[in-house]
PDB file of N, CA and C in Angstrom:
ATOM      1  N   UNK A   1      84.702-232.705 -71.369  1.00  0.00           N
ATOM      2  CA  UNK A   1      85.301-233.876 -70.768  1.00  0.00           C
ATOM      3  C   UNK A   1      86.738-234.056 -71.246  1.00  0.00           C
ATOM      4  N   UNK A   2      87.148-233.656 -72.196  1.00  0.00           N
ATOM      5  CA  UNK A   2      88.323-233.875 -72.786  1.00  0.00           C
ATOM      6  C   UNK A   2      88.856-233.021 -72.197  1.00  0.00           C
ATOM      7  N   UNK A   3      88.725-231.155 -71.902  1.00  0.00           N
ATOM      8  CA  UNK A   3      89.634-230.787 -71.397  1.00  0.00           C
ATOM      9  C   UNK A   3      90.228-231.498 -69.963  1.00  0.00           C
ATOM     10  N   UNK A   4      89.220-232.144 -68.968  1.00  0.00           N
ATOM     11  CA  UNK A   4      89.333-233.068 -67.627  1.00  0.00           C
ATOM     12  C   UNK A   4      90.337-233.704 -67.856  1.00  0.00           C
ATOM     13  N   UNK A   5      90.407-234.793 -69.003  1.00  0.00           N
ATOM     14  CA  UNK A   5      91.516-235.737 -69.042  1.00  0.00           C
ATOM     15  C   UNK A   5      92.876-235.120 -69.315  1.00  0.00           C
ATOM     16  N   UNK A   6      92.615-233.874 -70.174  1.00  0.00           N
ATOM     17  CA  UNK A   6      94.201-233.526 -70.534  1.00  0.00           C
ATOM     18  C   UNK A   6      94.424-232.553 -68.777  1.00  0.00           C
ATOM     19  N   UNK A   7      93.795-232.023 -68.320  1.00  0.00           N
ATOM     20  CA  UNK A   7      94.146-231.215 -67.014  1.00  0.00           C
ATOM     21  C   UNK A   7      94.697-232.538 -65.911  1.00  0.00           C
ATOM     22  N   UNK A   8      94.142-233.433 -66.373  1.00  0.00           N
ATOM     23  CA  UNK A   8      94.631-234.695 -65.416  1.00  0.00           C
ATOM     24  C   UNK A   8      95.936-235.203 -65.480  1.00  0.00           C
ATOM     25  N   UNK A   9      95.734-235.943 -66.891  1.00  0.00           N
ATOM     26  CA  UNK A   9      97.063-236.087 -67.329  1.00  0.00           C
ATOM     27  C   UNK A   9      98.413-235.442 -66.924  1.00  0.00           C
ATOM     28  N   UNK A  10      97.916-233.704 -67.004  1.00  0.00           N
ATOM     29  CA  UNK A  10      99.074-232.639 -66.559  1.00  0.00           C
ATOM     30  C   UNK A  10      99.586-232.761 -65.191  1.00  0.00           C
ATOM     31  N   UNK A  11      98.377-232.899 -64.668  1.00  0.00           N
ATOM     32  CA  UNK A  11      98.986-232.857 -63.333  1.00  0.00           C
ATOM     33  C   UNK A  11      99.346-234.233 -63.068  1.00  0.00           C
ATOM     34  N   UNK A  12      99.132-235.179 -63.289  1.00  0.00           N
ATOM     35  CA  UNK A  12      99.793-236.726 -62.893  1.00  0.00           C
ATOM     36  C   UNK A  12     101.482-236.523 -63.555  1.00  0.00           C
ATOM     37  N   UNK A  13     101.429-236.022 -64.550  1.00  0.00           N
ATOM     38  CA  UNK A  13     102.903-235.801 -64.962  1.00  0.00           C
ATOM     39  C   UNK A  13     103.749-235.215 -64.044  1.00  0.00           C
ATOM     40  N   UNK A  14     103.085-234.079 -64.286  1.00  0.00           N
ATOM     41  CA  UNK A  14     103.686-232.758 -62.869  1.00  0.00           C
ATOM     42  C   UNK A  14     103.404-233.160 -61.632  1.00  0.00           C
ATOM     43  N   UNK A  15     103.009-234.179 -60.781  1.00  0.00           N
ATOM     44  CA  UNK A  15     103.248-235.127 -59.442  1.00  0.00           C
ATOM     45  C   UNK A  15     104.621-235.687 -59.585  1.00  0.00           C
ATOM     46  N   UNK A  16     104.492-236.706 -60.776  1.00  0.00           N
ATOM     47  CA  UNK A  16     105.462-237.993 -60.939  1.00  0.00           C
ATOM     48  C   UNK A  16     106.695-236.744 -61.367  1.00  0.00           C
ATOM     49  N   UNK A  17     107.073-235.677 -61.943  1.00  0.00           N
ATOM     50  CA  UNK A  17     108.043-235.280 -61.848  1.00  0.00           C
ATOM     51  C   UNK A  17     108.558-234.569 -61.143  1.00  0.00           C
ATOM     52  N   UNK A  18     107.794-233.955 -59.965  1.00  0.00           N
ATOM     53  CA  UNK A  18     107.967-233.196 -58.453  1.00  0.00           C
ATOM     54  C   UNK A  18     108.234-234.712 -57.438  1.00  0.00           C
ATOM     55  N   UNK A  19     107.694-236.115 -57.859  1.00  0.00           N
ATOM     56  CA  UNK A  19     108.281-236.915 -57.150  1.00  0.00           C
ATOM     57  C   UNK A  19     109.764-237.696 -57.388  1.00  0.00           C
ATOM     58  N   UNK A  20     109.995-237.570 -58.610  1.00  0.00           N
ATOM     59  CA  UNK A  20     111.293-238.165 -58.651  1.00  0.00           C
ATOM     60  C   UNK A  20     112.500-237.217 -58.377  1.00  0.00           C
ATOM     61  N   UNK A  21     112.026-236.239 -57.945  1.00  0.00           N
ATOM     62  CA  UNK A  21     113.299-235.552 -57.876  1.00  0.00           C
ATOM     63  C   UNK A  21     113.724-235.648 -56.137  1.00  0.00           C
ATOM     64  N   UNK A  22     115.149-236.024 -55.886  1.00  0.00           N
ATOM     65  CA  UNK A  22     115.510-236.155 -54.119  1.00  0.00           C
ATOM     66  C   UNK A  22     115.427-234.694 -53.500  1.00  0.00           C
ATOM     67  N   UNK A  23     115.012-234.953 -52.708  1.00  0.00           N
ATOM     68  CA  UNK A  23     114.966-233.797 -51.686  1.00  0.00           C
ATOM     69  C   UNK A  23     116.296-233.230 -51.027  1.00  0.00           C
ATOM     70  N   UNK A  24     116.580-232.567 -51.123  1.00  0.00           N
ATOM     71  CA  UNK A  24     118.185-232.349 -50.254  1.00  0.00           C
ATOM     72  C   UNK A  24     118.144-230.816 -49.540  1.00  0.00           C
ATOM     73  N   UNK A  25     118.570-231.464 -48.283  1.00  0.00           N
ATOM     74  CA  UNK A  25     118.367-230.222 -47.065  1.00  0.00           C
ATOM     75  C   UNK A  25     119.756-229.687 -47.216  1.00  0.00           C
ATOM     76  N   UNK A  26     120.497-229.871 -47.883  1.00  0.00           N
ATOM     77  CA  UNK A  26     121.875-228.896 -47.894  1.00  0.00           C
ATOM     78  C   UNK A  26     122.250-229.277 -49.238  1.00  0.00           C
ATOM     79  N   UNK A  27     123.265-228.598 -49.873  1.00  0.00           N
ATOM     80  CA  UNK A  27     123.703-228.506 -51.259  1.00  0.00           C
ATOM     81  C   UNK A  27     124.509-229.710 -51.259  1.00  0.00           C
ATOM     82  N   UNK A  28     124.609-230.951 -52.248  1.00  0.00           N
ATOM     83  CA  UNK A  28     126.079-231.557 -52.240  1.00  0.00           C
ATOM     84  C   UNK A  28     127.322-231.035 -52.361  1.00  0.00           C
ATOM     85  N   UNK A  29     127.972-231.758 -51.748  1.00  0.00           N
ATOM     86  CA  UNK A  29     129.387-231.215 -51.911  1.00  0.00           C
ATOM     87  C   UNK A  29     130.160-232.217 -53.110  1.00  0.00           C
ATOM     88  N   UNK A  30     130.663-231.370 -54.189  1.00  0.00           N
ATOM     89  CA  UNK A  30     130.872-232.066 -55.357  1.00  0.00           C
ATOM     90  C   UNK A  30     132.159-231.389 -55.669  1.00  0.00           C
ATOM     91  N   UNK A  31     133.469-232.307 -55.719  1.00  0.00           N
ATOM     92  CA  UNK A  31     134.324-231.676 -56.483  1.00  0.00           C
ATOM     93  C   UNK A  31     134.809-231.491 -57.803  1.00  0.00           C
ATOM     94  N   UNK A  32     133.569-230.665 -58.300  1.00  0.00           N
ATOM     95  CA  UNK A  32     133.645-230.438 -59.727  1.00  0.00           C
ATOM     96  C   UNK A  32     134.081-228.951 -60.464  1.00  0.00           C
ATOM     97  N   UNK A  33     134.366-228.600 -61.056  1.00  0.00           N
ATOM     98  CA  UNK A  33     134.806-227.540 -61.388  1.00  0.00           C
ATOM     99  C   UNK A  33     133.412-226.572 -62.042  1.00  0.00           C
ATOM    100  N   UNK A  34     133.212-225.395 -61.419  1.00  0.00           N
ATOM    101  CA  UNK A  34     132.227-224.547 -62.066  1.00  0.00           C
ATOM    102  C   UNK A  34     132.735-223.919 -63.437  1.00  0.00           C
ATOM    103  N   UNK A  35     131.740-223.443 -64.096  1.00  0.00           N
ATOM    104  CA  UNK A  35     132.113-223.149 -65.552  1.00  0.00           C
ATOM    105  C   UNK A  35     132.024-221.809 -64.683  1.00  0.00           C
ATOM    106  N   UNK A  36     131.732-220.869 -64.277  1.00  0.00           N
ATOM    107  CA  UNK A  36     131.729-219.770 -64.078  1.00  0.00           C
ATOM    108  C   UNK A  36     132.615-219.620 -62.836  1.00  0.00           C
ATOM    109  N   UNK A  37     133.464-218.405 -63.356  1.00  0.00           N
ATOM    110  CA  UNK A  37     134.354-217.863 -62.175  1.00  0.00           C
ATOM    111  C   UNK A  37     133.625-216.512 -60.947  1.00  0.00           C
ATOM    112  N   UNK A  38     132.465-216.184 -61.566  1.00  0.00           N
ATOM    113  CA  UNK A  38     131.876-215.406 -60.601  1.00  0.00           C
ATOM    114  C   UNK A  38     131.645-216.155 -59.276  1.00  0.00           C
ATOM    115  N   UNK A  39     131.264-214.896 -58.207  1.00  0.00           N
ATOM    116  CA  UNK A  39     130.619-215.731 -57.325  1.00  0.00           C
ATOM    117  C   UNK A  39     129.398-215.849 -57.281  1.00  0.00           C
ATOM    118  N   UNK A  40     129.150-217.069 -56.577  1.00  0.00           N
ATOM    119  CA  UNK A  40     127.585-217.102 -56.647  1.00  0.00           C
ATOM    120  C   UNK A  40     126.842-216.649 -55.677  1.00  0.00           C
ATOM    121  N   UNK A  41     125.719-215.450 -55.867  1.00  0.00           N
ATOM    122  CA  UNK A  41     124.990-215.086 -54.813  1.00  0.00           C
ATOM    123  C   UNK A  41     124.139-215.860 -54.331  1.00  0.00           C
ATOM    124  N   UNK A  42     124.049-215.922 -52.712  1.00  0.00           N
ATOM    125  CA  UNK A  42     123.366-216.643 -52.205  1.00  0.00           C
ATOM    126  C   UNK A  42     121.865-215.918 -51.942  1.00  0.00           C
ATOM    127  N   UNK A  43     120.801-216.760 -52.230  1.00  0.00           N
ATOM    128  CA  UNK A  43     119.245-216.385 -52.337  1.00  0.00           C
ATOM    129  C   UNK A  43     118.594-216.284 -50.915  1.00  0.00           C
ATOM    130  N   UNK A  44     119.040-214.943 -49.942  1.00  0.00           N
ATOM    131  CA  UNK A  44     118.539-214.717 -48.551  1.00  0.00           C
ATOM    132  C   UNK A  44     117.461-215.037 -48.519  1.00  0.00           C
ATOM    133  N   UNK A  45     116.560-214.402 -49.510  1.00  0.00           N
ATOM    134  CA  UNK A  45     114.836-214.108 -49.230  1.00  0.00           C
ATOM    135  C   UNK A  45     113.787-216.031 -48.921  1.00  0.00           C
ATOM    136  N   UNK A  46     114.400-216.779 -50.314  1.00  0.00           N
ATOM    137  CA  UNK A  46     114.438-218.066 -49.760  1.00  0.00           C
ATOM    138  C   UNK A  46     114.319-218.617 -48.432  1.00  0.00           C
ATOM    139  N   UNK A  47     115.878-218.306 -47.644  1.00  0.00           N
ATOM    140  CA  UNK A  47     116.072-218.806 -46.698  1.00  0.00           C
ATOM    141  C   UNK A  47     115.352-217.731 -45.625  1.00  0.00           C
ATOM    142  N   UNK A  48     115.123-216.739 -45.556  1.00  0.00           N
ATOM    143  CA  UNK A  48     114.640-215.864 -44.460  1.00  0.00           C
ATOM    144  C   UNK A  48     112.612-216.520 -44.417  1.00  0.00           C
ATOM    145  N   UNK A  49     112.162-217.011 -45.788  1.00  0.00           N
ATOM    146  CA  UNK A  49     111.248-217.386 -45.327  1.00  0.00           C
ATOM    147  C   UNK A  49     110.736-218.782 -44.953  1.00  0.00           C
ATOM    148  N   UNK A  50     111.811-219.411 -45.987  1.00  0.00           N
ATOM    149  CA  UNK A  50     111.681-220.901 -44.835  1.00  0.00           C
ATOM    150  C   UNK A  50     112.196-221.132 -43.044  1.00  0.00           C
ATOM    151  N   UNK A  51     112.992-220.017 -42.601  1.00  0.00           N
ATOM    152  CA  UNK A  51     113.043-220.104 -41.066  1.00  0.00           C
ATOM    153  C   UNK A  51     111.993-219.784 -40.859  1.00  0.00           C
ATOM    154  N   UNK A  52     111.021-218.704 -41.209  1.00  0.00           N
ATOM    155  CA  UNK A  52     109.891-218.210 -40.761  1.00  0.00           C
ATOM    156  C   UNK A  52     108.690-219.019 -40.776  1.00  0.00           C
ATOM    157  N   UNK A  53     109.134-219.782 -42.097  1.00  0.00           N
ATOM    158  CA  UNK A  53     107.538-220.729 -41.616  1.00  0.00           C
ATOM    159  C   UNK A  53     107.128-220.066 -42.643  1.00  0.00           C
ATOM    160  N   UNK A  54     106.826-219.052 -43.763  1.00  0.00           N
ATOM    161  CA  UNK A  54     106.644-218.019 -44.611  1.00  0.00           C
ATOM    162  C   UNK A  54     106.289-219.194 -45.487  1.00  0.00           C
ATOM    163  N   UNK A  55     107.142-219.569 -46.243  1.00  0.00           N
ATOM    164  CA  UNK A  55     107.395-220.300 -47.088  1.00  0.00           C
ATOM    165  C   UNK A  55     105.926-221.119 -47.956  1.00  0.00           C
ATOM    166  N   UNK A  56     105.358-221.497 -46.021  1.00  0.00           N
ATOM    167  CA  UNK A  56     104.122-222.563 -46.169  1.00  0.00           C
ATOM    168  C   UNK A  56     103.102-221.618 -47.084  1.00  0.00           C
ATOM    169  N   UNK A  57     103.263-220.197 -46.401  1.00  0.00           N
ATOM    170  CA  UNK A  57     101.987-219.346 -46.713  1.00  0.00           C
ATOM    171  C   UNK A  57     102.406-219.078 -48.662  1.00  0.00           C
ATOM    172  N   UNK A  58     103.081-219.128 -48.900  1.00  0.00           N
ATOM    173  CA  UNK A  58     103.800-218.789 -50.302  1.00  0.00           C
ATOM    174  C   UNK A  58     103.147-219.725 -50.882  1.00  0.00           C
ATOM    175  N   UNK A  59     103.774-221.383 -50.760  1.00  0.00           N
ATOM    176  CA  UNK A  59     102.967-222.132 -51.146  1.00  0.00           C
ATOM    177  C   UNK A  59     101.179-221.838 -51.495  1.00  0.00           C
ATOM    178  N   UNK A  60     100.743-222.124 -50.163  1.00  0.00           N
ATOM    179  CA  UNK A  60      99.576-222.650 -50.112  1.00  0.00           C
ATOM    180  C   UNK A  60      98.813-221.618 -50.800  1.00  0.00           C
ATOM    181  N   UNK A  61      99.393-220.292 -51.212  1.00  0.00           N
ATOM    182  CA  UNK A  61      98.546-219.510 -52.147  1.00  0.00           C
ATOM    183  C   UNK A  61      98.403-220.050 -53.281  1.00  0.00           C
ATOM    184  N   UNK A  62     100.135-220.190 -53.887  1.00  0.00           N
ATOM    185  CA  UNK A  62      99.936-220.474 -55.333  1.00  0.00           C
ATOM    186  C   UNK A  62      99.564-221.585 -55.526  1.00  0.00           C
ATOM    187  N   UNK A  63      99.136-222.677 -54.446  1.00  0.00           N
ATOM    188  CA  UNK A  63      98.299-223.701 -54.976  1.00  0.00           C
ATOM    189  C   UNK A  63      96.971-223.792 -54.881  1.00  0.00           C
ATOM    190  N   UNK A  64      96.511-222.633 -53.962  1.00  0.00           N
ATOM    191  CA  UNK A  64      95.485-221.875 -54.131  1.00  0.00           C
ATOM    192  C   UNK A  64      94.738-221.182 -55.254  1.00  0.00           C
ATOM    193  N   UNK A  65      95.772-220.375 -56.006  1.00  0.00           N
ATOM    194  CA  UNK A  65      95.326-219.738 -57.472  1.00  0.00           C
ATOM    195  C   UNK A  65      95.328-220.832 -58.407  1.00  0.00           C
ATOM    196  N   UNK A  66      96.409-221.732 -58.365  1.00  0.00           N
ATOM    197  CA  UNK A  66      96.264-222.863 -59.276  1.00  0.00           C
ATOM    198  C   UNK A  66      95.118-224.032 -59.221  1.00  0.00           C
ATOM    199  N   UNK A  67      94.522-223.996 -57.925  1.00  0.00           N
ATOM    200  CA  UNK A  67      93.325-225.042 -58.264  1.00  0.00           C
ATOM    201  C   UNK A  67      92.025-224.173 -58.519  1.00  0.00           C
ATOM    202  N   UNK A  68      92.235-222.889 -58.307  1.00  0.00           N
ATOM    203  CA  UNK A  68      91.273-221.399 -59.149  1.00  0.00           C
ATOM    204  C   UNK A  68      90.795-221.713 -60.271  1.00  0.00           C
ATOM    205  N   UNK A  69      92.010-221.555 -60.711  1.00  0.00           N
ATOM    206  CA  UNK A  69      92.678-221.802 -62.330  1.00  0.00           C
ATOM    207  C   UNK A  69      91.856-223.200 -62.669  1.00  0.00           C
ATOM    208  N   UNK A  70      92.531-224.153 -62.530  1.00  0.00           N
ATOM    209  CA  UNK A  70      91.617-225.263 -62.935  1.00  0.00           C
ATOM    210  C   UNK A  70      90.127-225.753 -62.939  1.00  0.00           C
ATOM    211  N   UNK A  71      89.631-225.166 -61.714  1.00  0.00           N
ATOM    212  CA  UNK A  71      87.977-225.338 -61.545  1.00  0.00           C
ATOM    213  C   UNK A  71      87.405-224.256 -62.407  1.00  0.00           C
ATOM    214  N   UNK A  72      88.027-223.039 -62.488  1.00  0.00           N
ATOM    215  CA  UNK A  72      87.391-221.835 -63.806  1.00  0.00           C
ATOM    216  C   UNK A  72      87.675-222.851 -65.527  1.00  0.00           C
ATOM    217  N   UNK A  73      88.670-223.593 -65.727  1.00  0.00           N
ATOM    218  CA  UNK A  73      88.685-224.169 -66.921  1.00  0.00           C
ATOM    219  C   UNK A  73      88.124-225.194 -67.419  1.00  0.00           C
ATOM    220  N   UNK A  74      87.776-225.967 -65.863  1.00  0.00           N
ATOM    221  CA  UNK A  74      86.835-227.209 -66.096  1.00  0.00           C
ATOM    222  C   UNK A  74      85.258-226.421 -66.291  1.00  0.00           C
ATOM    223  N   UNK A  75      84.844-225.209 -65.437  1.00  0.00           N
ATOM    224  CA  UNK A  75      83.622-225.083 -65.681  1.00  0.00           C
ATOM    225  C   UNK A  75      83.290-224.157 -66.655  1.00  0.00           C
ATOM    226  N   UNK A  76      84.368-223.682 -67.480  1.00  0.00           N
ATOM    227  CA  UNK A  76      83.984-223.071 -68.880  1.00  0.00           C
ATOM    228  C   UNK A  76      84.286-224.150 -69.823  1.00  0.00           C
ATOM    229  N   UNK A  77      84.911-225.141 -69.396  1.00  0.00           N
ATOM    230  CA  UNK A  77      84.782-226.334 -70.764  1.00  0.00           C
ATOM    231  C   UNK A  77      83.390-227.120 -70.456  1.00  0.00           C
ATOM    232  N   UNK A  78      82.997-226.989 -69.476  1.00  0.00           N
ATOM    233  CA  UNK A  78      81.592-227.874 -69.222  1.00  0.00           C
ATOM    234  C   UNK A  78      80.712-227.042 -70.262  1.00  0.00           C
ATOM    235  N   UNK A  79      80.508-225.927 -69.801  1.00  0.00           N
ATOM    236  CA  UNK A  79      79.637-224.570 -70.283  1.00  0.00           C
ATOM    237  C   UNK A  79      79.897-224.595 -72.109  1.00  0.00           C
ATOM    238  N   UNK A  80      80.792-224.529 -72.325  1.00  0.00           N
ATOM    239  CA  UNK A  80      81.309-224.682 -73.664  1.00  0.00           C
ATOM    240  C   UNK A  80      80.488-225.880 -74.678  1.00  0.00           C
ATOM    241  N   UNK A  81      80.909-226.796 -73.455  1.00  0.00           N
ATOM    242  CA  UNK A  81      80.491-228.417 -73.758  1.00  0.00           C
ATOM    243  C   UNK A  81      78.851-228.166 -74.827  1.00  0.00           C
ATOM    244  N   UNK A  82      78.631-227.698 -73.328  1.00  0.00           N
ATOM    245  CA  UNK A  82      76.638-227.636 -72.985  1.00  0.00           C
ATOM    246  C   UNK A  82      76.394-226.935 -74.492  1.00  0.00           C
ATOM    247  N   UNK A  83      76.957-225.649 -74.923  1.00  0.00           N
ATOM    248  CA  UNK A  83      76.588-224.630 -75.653  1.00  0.00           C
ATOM    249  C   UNK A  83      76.689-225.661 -76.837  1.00  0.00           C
ATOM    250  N   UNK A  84      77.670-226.135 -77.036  1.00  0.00           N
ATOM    251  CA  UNK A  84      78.150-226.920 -78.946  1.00  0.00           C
ATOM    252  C   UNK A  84      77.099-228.207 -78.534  1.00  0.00           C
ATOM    253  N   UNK A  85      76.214-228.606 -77.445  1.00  0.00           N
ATOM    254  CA  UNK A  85      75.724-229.629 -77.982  1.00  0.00           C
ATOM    255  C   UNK A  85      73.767-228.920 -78.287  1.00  0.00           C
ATOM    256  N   UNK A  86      74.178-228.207 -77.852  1.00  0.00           N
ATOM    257  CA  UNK A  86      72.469-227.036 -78.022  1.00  0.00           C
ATOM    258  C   UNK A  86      72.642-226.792 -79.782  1.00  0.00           C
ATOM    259  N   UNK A  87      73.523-226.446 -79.270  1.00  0.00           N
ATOM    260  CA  UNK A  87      73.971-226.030 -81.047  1.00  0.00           C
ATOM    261  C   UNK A  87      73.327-227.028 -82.171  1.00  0.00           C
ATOM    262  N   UNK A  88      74.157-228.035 -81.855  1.00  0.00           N
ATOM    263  CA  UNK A  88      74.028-229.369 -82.869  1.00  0.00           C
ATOM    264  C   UNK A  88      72.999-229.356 -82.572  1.00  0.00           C
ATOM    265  N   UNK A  89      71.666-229.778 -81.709  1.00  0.00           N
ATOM    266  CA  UNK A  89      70.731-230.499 -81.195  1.00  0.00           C
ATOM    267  C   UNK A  89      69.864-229.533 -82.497  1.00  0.00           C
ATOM    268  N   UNK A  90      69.996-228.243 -82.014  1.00  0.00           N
ATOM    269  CA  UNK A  90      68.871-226.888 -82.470  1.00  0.00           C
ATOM    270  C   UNK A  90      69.162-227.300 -84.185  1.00  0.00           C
ATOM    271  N   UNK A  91      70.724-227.581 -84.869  1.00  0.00           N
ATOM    272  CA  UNK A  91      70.946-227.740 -86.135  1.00  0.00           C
ATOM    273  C   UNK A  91      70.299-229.143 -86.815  1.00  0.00           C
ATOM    274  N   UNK A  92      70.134-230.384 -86.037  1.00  0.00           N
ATOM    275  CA  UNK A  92      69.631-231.480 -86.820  1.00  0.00           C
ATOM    276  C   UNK A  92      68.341-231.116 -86.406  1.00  0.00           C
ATOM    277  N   UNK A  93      67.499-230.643 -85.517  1.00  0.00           N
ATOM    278  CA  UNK A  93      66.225-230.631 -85.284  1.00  0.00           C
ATOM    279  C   UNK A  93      65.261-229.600 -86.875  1.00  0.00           C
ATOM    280  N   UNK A  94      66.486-228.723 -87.312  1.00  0.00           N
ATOM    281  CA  UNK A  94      65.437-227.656 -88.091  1.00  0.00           C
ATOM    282  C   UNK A  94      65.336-228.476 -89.394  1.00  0.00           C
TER     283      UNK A  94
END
C-alpha cells in the first residue's frame, strides 16, 4: 500500500507540473541575446511527425509502457506485501 501512495503522489506531481507549464504553438520571439554563437539546428523529425499525426502514436505507446510499468510495481508490491505478512503470521504463530 505504501508503494500506491508514493506512485500516486508521483504522478499528481508530474500532472501539476506538465500542467503549469503554457503551451506555445510557435517559439516566442524574444529580443535577447543567445549565449551561443552557433547555429541552432532545427529538430525535423519532431516536426515531420507532428504533421503526420505520428506524434499521437509516439505518445500513446510510451504511456502505454508507463502504465505497464506501474501495474507490474503495484502487483509485485501487493505480492511482496502478502509474502512479509505470511512471514510474520508463520513467525508469532511458532
Amino acid at each position: 500500500m505504501k508503494m500506491f501512495r508514493i506512485l500516486a503522489m508521483w504522478c499528481f506531481m508530474l500532472g501539476a507540473a506538465l500542467g503549469l507549464q503554457p503551451v506555445q504553438a510557435q517559439p516566442a520571439q524574444t529580443t535577447e541575446v543567445e549565449f551561443s554563437s552557433a547555429p541552432q539546428p532545427e529538430i525535423e523529425m519532431a516536426d515531420t511527425l507532428r504533421q503526420d499525426g505520428k506524434i499521437y502514436v509516439v505518445v500513446a505507446v510510451l504511456l502505454t509502457i508507463l502504465v505497464g510499468l506501474i501495474i507490474y510495481l503495484v502487483s509485485v508490491d501487493r505480492k511482496v506485501s502478502r509474502l512479509e505478512k505470511q512471514l510474520k503470521d508463520d513467525f508469532v504463530n511458532r
